[in-house]
Every structure is written in structure tokens, then in C-alpha cells.
C-alpha atoms as a PDB file:
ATOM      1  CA  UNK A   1     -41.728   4.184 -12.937  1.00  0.00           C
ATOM      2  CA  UNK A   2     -44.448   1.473 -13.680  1.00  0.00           C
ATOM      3  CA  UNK A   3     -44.138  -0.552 -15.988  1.00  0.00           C
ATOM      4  CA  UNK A   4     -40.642   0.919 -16.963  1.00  0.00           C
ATOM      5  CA  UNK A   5     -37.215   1.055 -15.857  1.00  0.00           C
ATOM      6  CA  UNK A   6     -36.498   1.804 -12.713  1.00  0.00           C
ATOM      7  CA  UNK A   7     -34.314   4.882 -12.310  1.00  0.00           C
ATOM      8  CA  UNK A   8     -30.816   4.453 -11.332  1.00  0.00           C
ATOM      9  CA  UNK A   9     -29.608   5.703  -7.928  1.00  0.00           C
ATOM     10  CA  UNK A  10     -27.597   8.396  -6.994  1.00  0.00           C
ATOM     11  CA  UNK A  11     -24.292   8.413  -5.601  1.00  0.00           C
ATOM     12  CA  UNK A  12     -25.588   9.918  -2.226  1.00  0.00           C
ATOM     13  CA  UNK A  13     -28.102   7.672  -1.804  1.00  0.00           C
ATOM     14  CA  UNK A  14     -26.020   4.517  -2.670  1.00  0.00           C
ATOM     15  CA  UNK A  15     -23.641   5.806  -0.015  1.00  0.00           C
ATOM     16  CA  UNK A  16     -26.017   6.498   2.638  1.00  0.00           C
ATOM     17  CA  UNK A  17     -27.459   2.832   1.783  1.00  0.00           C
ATOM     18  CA  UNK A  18     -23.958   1.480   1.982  1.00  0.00           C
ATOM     19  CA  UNK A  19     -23.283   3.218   6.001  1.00  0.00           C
ATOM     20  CA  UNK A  20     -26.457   1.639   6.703  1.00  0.00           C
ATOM     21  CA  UNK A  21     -25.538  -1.565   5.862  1.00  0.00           C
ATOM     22  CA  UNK A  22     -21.838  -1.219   7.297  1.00  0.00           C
ATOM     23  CA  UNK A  23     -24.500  -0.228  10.594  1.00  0.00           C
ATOM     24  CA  UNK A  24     -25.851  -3.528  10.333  1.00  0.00           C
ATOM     25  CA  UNK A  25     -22.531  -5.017  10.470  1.00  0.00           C
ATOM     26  CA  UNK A  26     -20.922  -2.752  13.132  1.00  0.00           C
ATOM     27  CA  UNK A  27     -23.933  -3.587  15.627  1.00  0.00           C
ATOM     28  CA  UNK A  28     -23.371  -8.008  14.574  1.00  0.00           C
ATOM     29  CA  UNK A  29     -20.377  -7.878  15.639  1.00  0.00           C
ATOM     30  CA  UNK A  30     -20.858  -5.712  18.993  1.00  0.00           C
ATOM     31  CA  UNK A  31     -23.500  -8.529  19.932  1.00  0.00           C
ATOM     32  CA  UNK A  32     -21.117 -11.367  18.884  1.00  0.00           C
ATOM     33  CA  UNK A  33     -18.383 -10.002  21.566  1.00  0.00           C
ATOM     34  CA  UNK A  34     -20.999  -8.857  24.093  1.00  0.00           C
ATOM     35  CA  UNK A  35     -22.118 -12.820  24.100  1.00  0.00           C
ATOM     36  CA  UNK A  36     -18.905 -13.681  24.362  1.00  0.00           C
ATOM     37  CA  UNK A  37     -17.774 -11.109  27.449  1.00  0.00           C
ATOM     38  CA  UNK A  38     -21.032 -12.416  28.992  1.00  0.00           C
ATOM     39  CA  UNK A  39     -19.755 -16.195  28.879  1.00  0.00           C
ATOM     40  CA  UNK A  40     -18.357 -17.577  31.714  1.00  0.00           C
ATOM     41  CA  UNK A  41     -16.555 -19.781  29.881  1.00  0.00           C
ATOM     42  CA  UNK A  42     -14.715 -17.462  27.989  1.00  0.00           C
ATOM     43  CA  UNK A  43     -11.831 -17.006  30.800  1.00  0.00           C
ATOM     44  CA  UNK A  44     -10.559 -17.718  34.224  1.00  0.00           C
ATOM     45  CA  UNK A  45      -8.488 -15.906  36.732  1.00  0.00           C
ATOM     46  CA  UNK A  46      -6.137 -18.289  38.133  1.00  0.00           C
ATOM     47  CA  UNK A  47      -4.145 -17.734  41.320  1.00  0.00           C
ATOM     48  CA  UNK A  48      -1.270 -19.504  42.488  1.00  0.00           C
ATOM     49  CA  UNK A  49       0.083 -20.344  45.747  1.00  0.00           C
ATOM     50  CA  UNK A  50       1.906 -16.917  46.042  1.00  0.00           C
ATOM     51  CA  UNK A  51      -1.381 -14.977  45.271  1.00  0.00           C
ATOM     52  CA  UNK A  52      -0.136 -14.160  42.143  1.00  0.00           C
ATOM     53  CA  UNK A  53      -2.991 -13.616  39.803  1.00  0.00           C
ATOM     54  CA  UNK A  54      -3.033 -14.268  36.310  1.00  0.00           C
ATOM     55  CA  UNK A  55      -5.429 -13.622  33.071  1.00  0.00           C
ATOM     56  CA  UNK A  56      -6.580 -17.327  31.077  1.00  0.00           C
ATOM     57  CA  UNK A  57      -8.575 -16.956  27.847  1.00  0.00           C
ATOM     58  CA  UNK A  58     -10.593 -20.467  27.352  1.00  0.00           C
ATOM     59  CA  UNK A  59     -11.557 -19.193  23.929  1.00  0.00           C
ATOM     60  CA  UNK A  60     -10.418 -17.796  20.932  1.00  0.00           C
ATOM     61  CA  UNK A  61     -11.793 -14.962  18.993  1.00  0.00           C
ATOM     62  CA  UNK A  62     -15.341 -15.966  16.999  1.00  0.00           C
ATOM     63  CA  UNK A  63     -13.984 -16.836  13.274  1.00  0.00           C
ATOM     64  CA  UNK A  64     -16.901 -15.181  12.059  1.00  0.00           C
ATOM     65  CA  UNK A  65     -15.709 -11.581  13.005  1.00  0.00           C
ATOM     66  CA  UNK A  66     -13.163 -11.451  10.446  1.00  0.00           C
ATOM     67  CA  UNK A  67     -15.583 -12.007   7.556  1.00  0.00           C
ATOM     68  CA  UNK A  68     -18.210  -9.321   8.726  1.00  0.00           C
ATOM     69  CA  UNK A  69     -14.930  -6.994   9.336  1.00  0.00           C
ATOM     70  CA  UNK A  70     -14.096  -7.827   6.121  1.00  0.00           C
ATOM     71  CA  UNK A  71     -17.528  -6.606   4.195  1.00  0.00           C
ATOM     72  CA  UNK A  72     -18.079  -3.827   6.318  1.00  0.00           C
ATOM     73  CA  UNK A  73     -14.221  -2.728   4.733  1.00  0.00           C
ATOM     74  CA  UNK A  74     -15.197  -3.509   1.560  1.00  0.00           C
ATOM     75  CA  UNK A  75     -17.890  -1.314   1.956  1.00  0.00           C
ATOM     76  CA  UNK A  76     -15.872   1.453   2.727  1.00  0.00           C
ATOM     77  CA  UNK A  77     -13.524   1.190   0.361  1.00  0.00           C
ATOM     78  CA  UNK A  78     -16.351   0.835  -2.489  1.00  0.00           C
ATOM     79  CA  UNK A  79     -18.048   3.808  -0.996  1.00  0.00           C
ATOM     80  CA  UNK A  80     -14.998   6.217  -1.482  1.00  0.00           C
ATOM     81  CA  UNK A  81     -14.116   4.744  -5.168  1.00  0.00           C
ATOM     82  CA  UNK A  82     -17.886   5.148  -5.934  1.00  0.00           C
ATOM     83  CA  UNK A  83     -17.202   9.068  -5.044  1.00  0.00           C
ATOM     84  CA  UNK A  84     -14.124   9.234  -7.161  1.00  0.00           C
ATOM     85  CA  UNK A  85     -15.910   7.785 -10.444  1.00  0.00           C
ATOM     86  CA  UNK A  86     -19.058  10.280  -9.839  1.00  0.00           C
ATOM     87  CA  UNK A  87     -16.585  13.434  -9.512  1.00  0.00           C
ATOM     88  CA  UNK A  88     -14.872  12.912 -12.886  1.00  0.00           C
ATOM     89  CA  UNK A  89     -18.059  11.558 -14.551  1.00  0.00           C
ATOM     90  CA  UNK A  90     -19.484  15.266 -13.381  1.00  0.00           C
ATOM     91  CA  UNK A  91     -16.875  16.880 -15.778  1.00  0.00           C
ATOM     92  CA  UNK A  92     -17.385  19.721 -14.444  1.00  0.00           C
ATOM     93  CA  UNK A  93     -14.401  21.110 -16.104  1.00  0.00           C
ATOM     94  CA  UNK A  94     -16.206  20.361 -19.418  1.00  0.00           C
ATOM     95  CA  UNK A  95     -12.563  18.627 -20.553  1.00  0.00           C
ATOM     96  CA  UNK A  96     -12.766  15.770 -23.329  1.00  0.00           C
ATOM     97  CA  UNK A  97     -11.908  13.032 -20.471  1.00  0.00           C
ATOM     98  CA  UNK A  98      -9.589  10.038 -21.466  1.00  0.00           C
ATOM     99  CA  UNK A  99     -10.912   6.605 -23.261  1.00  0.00           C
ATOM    100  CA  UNK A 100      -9.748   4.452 -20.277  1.00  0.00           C
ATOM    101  CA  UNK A 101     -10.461   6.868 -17.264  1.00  0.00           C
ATOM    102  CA  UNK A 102     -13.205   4.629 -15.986  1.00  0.00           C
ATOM    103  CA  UNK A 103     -10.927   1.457 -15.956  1.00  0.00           C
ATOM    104  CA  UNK A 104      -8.076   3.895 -14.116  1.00  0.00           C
ATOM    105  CA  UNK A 105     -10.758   5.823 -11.784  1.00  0.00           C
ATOM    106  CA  UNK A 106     -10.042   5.124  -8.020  1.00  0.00           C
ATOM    107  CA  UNK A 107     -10.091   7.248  -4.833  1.00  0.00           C
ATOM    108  CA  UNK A 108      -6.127   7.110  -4.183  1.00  0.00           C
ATOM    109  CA  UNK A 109      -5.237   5.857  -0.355  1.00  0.00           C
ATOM    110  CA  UNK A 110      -1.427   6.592  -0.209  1.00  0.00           C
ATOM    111  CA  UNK A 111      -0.554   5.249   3.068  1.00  0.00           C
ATOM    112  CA  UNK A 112       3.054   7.008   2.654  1.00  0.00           C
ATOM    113  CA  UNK A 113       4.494   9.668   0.826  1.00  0.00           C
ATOM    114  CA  UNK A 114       4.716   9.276  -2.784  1.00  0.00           C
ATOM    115  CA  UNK A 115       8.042  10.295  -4.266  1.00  0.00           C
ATOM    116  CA  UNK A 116       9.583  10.986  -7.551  1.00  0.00           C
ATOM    117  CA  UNK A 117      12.834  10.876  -9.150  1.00  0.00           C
ATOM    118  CA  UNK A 118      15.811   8.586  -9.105  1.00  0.00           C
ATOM    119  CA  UNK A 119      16.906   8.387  -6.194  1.00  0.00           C
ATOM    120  CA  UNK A 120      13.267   8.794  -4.913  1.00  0.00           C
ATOM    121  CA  UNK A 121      12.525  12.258  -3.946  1.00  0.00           C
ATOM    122  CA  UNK A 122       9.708  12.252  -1.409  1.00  0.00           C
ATOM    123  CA  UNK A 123       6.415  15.015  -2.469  1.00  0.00           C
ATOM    124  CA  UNK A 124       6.352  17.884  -0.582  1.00  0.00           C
ATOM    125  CA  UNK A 125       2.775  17.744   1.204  1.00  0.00           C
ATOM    126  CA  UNK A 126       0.190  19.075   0.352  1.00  0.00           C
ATOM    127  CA  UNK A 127       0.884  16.575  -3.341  1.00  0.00           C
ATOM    128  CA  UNK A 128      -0.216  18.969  -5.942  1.00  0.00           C
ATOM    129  CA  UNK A 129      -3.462  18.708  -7.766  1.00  0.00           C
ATOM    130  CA  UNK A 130      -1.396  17.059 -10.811  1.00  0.00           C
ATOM    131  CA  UNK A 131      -0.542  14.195  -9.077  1.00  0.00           C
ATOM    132  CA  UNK A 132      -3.876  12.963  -8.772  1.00  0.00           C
ATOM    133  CA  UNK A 133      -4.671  13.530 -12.575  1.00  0.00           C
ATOM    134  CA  UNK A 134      -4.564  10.204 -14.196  1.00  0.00           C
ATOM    135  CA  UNK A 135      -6.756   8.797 -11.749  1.00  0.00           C
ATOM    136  CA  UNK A 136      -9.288  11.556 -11.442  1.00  0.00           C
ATOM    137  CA  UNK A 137      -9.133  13.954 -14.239  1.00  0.00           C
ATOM    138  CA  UNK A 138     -11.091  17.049 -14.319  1.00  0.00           C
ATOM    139  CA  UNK A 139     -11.897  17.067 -10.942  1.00  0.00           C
ATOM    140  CA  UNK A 140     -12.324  20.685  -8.987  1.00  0.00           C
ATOM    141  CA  UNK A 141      -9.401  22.405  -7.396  1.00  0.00           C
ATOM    142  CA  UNK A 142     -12.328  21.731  -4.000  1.00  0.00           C
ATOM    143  CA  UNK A 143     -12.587  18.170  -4.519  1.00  0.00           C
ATOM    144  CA  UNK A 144      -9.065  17.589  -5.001  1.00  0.00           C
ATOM    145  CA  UNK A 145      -8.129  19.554  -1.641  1.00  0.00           C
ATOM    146  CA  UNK A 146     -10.684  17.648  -0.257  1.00  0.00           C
ATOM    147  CA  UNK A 147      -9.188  14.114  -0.842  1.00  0.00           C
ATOM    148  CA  UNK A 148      -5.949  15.338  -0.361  1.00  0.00           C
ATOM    149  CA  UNK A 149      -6.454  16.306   2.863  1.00  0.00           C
ATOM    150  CA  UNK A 150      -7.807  12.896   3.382  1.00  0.00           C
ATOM    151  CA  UNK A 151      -4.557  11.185   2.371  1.00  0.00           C
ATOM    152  CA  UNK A 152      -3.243   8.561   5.351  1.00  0.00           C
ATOM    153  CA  UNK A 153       0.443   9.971   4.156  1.00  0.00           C
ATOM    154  CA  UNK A 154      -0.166  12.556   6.353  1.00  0.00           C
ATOM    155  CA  UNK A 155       1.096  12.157  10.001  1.00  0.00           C
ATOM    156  CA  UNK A 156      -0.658  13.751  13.215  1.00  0.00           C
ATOM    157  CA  UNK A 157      -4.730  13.887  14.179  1.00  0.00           C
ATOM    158  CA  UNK A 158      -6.862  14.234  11.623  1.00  0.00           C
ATOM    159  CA  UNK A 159      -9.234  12.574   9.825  1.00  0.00           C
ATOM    160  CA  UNK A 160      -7.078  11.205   7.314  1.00  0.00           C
ATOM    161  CA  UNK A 161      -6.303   8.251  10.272  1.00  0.00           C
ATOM    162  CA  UNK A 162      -9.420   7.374   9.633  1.00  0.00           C
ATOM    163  CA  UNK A 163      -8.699   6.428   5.891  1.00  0.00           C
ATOM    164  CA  UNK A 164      -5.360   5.166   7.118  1.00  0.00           C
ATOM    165  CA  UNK A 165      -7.357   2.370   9.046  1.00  0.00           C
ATOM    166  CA  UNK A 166      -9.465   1.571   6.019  1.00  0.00           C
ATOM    167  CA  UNK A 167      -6.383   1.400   3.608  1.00  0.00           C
ATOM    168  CA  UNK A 168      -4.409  -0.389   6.394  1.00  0.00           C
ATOM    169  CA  UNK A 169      -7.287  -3.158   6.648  1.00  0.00           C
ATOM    170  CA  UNK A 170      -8.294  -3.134   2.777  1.00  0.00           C
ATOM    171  CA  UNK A 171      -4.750  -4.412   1.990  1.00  0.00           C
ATOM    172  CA  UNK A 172      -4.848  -6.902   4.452  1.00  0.00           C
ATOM    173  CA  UNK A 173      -7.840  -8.295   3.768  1.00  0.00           C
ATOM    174  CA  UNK A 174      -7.193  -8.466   0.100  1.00  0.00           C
ATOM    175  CA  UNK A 175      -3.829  -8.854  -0.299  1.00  0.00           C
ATOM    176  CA  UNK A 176      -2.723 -11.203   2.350  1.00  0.00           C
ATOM    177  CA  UNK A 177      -5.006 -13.149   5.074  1.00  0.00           C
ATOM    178  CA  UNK A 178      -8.210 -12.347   7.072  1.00  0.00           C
ATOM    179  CA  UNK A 179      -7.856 -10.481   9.713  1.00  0.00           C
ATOM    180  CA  UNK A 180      -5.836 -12.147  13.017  1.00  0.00           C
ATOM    181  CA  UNK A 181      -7.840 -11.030  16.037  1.00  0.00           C
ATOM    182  CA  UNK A 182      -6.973 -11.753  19.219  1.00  0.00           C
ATOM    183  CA  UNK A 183      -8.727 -11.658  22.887  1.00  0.00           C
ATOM    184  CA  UNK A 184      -7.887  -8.896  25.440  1.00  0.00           C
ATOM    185  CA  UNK A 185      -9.218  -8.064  28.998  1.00  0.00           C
ATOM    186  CA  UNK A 186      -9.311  -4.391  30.156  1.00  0.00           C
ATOM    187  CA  UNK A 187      -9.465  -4.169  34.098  1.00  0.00           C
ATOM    188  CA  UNK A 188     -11.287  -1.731  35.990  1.00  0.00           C
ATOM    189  CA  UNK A 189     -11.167  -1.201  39.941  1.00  0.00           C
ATOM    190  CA  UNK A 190     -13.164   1.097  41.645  1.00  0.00           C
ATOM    191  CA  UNK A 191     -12.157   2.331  45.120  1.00  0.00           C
ATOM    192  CA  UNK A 192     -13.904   3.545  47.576  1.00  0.00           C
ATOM    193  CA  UNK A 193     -12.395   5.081  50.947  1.00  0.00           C
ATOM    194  CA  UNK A 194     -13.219   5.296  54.294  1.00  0.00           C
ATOM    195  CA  UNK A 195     -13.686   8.982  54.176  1.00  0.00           C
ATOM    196  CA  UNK A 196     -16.346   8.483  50.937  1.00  0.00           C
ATOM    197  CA  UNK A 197     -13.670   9.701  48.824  1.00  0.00           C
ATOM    198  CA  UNK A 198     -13.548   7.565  45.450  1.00  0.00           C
ATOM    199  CA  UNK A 199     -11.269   6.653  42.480  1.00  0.00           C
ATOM    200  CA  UNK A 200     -10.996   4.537  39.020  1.00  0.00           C
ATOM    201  CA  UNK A 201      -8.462   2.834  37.235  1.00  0.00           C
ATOM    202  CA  UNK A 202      -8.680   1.172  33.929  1.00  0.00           C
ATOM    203  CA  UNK A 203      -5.904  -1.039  32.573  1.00  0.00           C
ATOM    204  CA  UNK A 204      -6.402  -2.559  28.984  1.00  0.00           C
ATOM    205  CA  UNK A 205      -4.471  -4.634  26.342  1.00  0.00           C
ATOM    206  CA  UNK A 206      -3.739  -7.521  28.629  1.00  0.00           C
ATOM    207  CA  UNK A 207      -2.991 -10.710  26.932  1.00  0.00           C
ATOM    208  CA  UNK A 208      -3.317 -13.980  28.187  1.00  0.00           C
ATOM    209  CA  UNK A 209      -1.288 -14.981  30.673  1.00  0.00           C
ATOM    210  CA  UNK A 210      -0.986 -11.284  32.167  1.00  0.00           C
ATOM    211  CA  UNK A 211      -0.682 -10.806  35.601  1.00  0.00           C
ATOM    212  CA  UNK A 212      -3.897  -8.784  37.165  1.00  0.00           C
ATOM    213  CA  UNK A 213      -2.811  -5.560  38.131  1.00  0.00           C
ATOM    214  CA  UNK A 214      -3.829  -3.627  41.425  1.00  0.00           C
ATOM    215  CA  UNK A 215      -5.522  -0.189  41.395  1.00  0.00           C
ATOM    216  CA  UNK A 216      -3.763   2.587  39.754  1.00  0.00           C
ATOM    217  CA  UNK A 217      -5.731   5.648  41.984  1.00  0.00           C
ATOM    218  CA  UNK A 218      -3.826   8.013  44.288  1.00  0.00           C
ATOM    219  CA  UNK A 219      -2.960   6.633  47.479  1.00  0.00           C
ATOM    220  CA  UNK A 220      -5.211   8.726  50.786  1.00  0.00           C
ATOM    221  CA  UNK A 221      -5.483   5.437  53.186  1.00  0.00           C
ATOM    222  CA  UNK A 222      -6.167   1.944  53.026  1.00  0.00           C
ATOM    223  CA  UNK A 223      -9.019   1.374  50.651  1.00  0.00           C
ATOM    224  CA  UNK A 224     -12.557   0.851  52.731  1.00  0.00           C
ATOM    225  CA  UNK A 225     -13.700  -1.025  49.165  1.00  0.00           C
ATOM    226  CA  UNK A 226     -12.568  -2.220  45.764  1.00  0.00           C
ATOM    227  CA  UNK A 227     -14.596  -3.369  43.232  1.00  0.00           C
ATOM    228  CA  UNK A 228     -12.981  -4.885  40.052  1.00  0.00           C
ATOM    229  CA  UNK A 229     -14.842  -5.661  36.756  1.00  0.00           C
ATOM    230  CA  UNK A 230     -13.136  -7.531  34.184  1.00  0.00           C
ATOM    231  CA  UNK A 231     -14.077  -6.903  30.273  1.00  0.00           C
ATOM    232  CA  UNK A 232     -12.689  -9.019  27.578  1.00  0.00           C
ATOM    233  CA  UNK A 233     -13.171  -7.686  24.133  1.00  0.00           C
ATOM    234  CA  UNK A 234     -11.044  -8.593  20.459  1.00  0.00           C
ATOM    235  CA  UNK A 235      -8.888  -6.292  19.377  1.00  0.00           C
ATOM    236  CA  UNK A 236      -7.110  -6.383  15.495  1.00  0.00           C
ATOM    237  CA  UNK A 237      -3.655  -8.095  15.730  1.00  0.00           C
ATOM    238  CA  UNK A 238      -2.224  -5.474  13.306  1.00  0.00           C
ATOM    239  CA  UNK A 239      -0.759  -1.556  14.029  1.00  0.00           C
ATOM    240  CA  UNK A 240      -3.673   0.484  12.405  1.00  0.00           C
ATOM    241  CA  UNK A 241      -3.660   3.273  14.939  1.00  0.00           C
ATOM    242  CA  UNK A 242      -3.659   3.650  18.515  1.00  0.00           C
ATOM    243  CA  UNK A 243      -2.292   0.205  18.591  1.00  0.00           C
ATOM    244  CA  UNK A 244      -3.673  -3.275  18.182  1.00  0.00           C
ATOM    245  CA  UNK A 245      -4.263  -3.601  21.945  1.00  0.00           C
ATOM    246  CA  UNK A 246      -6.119  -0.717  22.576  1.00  0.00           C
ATOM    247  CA  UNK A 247      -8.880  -0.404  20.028  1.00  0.00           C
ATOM    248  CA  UNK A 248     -11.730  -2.729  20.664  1.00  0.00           C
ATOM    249  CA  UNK A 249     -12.620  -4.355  16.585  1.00  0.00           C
ATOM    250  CA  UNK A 250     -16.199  -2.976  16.848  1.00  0.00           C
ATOM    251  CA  UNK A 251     -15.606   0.176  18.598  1.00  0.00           C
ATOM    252  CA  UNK A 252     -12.684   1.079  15.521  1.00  0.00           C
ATOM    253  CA  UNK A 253     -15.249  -0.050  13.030  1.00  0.00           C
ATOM    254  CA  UNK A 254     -17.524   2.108  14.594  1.00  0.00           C
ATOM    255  CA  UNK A 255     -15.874   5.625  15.039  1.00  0.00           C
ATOM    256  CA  UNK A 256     -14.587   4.715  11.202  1.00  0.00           C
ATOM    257  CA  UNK A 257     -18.546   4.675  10.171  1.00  0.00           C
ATOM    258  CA  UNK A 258     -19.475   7.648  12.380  1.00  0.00           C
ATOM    259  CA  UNK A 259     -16.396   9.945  10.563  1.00  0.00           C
ATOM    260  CA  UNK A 260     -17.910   8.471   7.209  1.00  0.00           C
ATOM    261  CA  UNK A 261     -21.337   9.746   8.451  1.00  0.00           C
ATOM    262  CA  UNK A 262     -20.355  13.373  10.115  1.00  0.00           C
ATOM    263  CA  UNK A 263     -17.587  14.867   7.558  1.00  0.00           C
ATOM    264  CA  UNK A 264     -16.820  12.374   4.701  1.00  0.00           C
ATOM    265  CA  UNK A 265     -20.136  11.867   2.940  1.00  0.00           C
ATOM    266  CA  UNK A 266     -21.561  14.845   3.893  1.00  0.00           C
ATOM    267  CA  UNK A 267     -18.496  16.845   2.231  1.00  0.00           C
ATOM    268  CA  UNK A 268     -18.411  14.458  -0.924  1.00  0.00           C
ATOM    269  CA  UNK A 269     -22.653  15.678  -0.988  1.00  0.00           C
ATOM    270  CA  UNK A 270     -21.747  19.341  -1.450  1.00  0.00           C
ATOM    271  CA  UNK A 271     -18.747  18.246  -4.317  1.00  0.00           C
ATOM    272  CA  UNK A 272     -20.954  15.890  -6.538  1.00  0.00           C
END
């Protein structure tokens, strides 16, 4: 509006500003650790007089990742708690909502089972729709299946590991110390044979120090050819999911902001 106030934006739109941001941040780190794979001064393969081969990082992981890891978590987190104050602001309900319910409004990440009782009692799962009250009050019966379903408590595949990983590193980060990251090396060898048959194996979450292993393919005849490609990368030094070892930081931090852009905002969009 000219010469007035500008109008405030929607929760949709702040969101879909916010995942392009975290974009921003996802792709700044990618380059950092593509420079760094690409330096050959990053590591050595050293061989000793047995032909033993071993794996020597020269360099530690870039002190800057943890900070951009950091903001593009805080992002997240914002983005979800931005959802929760928007779906009891709605009142759809029409209920006369408490005094403090802004100051107590947050998206809940339970990263276990709540309980109840003395002894504790553990929920049974799904936690009803009254356990979620004092935080968001007056929310739909959809909404509230919605984020329950989302809950890290529960165990198996799902998308709630996504929000495990975000709760897992929003603790961390503000509770206790930046992120520890640490360097890996995945190996790949690809064989080729003498009678043009081919194979690949891939071995990952080798520290330093680690011996290089051989080719894990199925064994036809002595191998004509074998190429072998190795590919640091920085992994999280903290159990978030598959295991700290095996998720590359800016490939997590990406298929975290691809589930926020497929099924989480897009089903907050039809609740708000």
C-alpha cells in the first residue's frame, strides 16, 4: 500500500520464504564440502611396507558448517512453531482461548513417549488430542492428527524421522555445543571383467586411519580393470538417524528441506 502500512504476511508465505532461505543454506554448505573433496590437500592414502593401505585426513571439518547448520535448524524449528501459533490464532473452534496461550504456543517435538502417572505410565500412541491442549488449544481434530502423526516418539519409517532429526539437532544446538562434525571417505571401485561383465561397490563411514577396503562385487575371474574413486564428505558426530557415519551433513539437511517442501507445508496450507 503506498504511502501506508505494508500488509503483514501470511503464514504460507513466511514459510515458503523461510525453505528458500534454508535453500540458500543447504546449497553453501554443499559447495563448502565439494571445495573441500576437490582439495588435494584434504587427505592422503598412505601405504606401508606390507601394502597395507590406510585412509589420512590432513584437515578437519570447515568450522563454518556448524553455524550455517545451525540457522538452517533454526529455521526449521521457527517454521513449525510459526504453524502452531497460526492454527490456534484461527480459532476455528470459536472457544474463548486462554490469556497466556501465545506465551505457551509451540509445535510439541516429543522425541520419546510421554508418560503419566507415578510410577510413569508411558501414552498409548496415537497421544490423544487432550494432550496437546495447553499448548495448542482449539485446534481441529485434522490438525491435531496431523502433528501427531508427526511426533519423533514414534518408531519405524515415516516422516516423523524427519522431525526427529530437527528436534535431535535443535537441542543440540541450543542446549549444549555446536554441532561436532567429523570427516569421512566413502570408497567406490568399479570392476570391469575380461568378459565385459561389470560391478560396483561402495563402502562409506570410514574414519581416519581406516584401512582401504578391496571390491565388494561377486567374484566371475580375475578383474580385467578396477577403478576406485575416493569421496570424502562430513558427516554429524551425533545418532540422528541412519547413523552419524552414513548421512552426508548437506545431503540430511537436504532430504529434511525437501519433506518440509513435499508433505509438511503443503499439509499445514490446507489446515490454516
Amino acid at each position: 500500500m503506498a504511502g501506508g502500512m505494508a500488509l503483514p504476511i501470511d503464514s504460507i508465505a513466511s514459510a515458503k520464504l523461510k525453505l528458500a532461505r534454508i535453500a540458500v543454506h543447504v546449497d553453501e554448505i554443499n559447495q563448502i564440502i565439494v571445495k573441500l573433496a576437490r582439495s588435494k590437500d584434504a587427505h592422503e592414502i598412505l601405504t606401508d611396507a606390507n601394502g597395507k593401505q590406510t585412509i589420512h585426513f590432513l584437515v578437519n571439518a570447515p568450522p563454518e558448517i556448524p553455524i550455517i547448520a545451525g540457522e538452517i535448524v533454526y529455521q526449521f524449528r521457527s517454521l513449525l512453531d510459526q504453524f502452531a501459533f497460526h492454527l490456534v490464532k484461527s480459532n476455528p473452534s470459536g472457544m474463548l482461548l486462554p490469556n497466556d496461550w501465545e506465551r505457551n504456543c509451540q509445535f510439541p517435538l516429543l522425541l520419546s513417549v510421554p508418560t503419566t502417572g507415578n510410577p510413569p505410565i508411558p501414552h498409548p500412541i496415537p497421544v490423544p488430542y487432550e494432550f496437546f491442549e495447553e499448548r495448542l488449544p482449539g485446534i481441529t481434530r485434522a490438525a491435531y492428527a496431523f502433528i501427531e502423526i508427526l511426533q519423533p516418539y514414534r518408531s519405524g519409517p515415516g516422516i516423523h524421522n524427519i522431525l526427529r532429526i530437527i528436534g535431535k539437532l535443535s537441542n543440540i544446538d541450543k542446549h549444549k555445543h555446536p554441532y561436532v562434525l567429523l570427516p569421512r571417505m566413502a570408497v567406490r571401485h568399479d570392476v570391469t571383467y575380461s568378459d565385459g561383465m561389470r560391478g560396483t561397490s561402495v563402502r562409506g563411514g570410514l574414519k581416519h586411519g581406516a584401512e582401504v577396503p578391496l571390491p565388494e562385487v561377486p567374484s566371475r575371474e580375475s578383474p580385467m580393470n578396477v577403478k576406485r574413486t575416493f569421496v570424502p564428505y562430513i558427516t554429524f558426530d551425533e545418532t540422528i538417524g541412519a547413523g552419524p557415519d552414513t548421512l552426508g551433513t548437506d545431503n540430511l539437511l537436504k532430504v529434511c528441506l525437501e519433506q518440509f517442501e513435499t508433505v509438511i507445508v503443503p499439509a499445514f496450507e490446507k489446515l490454516v
